[in-house]
C-alpha atoms as a PDB file:
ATOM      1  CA  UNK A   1     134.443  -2.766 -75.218  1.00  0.00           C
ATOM      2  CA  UNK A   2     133.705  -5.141 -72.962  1.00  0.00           C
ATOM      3  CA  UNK A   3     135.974  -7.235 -70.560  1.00  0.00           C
ATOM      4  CA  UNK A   4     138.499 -10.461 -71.573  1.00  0.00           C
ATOM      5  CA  UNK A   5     136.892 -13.536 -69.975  1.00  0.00           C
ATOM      6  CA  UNK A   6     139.217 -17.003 -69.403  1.00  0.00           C
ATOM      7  CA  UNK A   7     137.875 -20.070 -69.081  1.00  0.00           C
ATOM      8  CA  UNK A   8     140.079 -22.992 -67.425  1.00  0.00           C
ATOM      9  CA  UNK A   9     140.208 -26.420 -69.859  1.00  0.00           C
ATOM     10  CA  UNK A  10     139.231 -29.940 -68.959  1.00  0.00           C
ATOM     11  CA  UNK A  11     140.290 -33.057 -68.551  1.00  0.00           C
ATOM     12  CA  UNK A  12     137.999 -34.870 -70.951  1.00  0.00           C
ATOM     13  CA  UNK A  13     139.201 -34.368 -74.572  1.00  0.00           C
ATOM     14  CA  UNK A  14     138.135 -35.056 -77.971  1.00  0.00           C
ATOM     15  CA  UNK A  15     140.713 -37.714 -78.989  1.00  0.00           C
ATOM     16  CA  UNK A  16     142.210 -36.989 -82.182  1.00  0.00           C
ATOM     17  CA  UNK A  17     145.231 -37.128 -84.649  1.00  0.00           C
ATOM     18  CA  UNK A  18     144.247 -33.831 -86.601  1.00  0.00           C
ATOM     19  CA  UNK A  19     144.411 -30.613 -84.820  1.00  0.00           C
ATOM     20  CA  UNK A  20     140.974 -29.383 -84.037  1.00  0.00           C
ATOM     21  CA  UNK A  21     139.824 -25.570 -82.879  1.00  0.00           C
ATOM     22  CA  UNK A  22     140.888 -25.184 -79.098  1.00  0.00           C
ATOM     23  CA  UNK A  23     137.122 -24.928 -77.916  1.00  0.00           C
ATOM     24  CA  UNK A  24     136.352 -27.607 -79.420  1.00  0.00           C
ATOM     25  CA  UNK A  25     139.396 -29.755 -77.827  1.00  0.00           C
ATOM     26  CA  UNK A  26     137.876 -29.672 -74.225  1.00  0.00           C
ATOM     27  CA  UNK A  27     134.474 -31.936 -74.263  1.00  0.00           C
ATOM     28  CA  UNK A  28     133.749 -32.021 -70.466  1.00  0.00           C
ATOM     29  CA  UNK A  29     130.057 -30.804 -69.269  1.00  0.00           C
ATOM     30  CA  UNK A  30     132.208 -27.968 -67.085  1.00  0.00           C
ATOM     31  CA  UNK A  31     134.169 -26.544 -69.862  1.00  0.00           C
ATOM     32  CA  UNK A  32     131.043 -26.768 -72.177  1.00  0.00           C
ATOM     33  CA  UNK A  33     128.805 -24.632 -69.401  1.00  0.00           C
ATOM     34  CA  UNK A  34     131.458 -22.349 -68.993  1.00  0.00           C
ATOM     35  CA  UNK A  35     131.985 -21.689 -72.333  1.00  0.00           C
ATOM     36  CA  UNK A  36     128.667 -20.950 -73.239  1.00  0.00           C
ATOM     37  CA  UNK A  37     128.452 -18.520 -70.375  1.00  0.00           C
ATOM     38  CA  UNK A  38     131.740 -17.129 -71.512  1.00  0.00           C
ATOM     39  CA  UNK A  39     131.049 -16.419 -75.383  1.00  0.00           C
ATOM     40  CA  UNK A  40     127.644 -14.592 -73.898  1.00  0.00           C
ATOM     41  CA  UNK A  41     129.831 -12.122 -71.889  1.00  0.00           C
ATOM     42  CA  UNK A  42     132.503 -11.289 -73.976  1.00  0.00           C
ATOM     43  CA  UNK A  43     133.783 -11.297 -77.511  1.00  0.00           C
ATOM     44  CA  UNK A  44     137.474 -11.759 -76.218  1.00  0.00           C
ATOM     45  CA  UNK A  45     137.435 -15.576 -74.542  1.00  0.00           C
ATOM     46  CA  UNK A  46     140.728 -17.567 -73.589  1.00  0.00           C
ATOM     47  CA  UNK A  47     141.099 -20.994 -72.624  1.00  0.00           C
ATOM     48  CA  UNK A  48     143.699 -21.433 -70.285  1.00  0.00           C
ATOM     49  CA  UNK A  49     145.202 -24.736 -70.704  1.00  0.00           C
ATOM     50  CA  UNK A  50     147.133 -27.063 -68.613  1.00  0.00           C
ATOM     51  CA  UNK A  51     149.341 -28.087 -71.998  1.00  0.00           C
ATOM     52  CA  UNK A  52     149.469 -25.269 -74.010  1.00  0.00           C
ATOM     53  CA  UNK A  53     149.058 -21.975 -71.848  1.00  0.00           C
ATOM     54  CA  UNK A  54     146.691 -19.513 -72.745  1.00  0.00           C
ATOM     55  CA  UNK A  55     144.931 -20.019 -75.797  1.00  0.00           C
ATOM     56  CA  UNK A  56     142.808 -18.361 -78.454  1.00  0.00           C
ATOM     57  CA  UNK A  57     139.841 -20.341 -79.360  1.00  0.00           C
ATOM     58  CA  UNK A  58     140.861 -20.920 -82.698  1.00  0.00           C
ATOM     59  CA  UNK A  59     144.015 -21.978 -81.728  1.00  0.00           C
ATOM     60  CA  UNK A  60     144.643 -25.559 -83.549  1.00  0.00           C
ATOM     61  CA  UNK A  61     145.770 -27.796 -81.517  1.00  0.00           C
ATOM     62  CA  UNK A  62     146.271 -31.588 -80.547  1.00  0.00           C
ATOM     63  CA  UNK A  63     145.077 -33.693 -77.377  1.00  0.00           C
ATOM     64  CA  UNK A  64     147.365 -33.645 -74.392  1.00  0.00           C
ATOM     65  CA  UNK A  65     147.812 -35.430 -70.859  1.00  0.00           C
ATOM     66  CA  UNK A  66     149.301 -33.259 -67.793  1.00  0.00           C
ATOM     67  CA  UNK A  67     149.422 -35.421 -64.826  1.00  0.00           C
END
């Protein structure tokens, strides 16, 4: 079994008014590279995000600003 891996979010988001998968939430070039890195490590990845916490990559969720 092989290790969980978390990935921090970003601050560019898809803007949207329907909840969307949390992976796909995050649309910076950082968050993107790590991801891909991430899913090739492990088949437990978390997204640990500034609104939400930690998060499950199917999470649904809904565009946020933390300032």
């Amino acid at each position: 079994m092989s290790n969980a891996v978390v990935i921090p979010c970003g601050a560019a988001k898809l803007q949207t008014d329907t909840p969307v998968e949390a992976y796909k939430l995050y649309t910076g070039s950082l968050f993107k590279a790590l991801w891909r890195t991430a899913i090739t490590m492990s088949d437990r990845v978390y997204i640990l995000s500034a609104g939400y916490g930690l998060l499950e990559p199917c999470d649904l969720v809904l565009p946020y600003n933390v300032k």
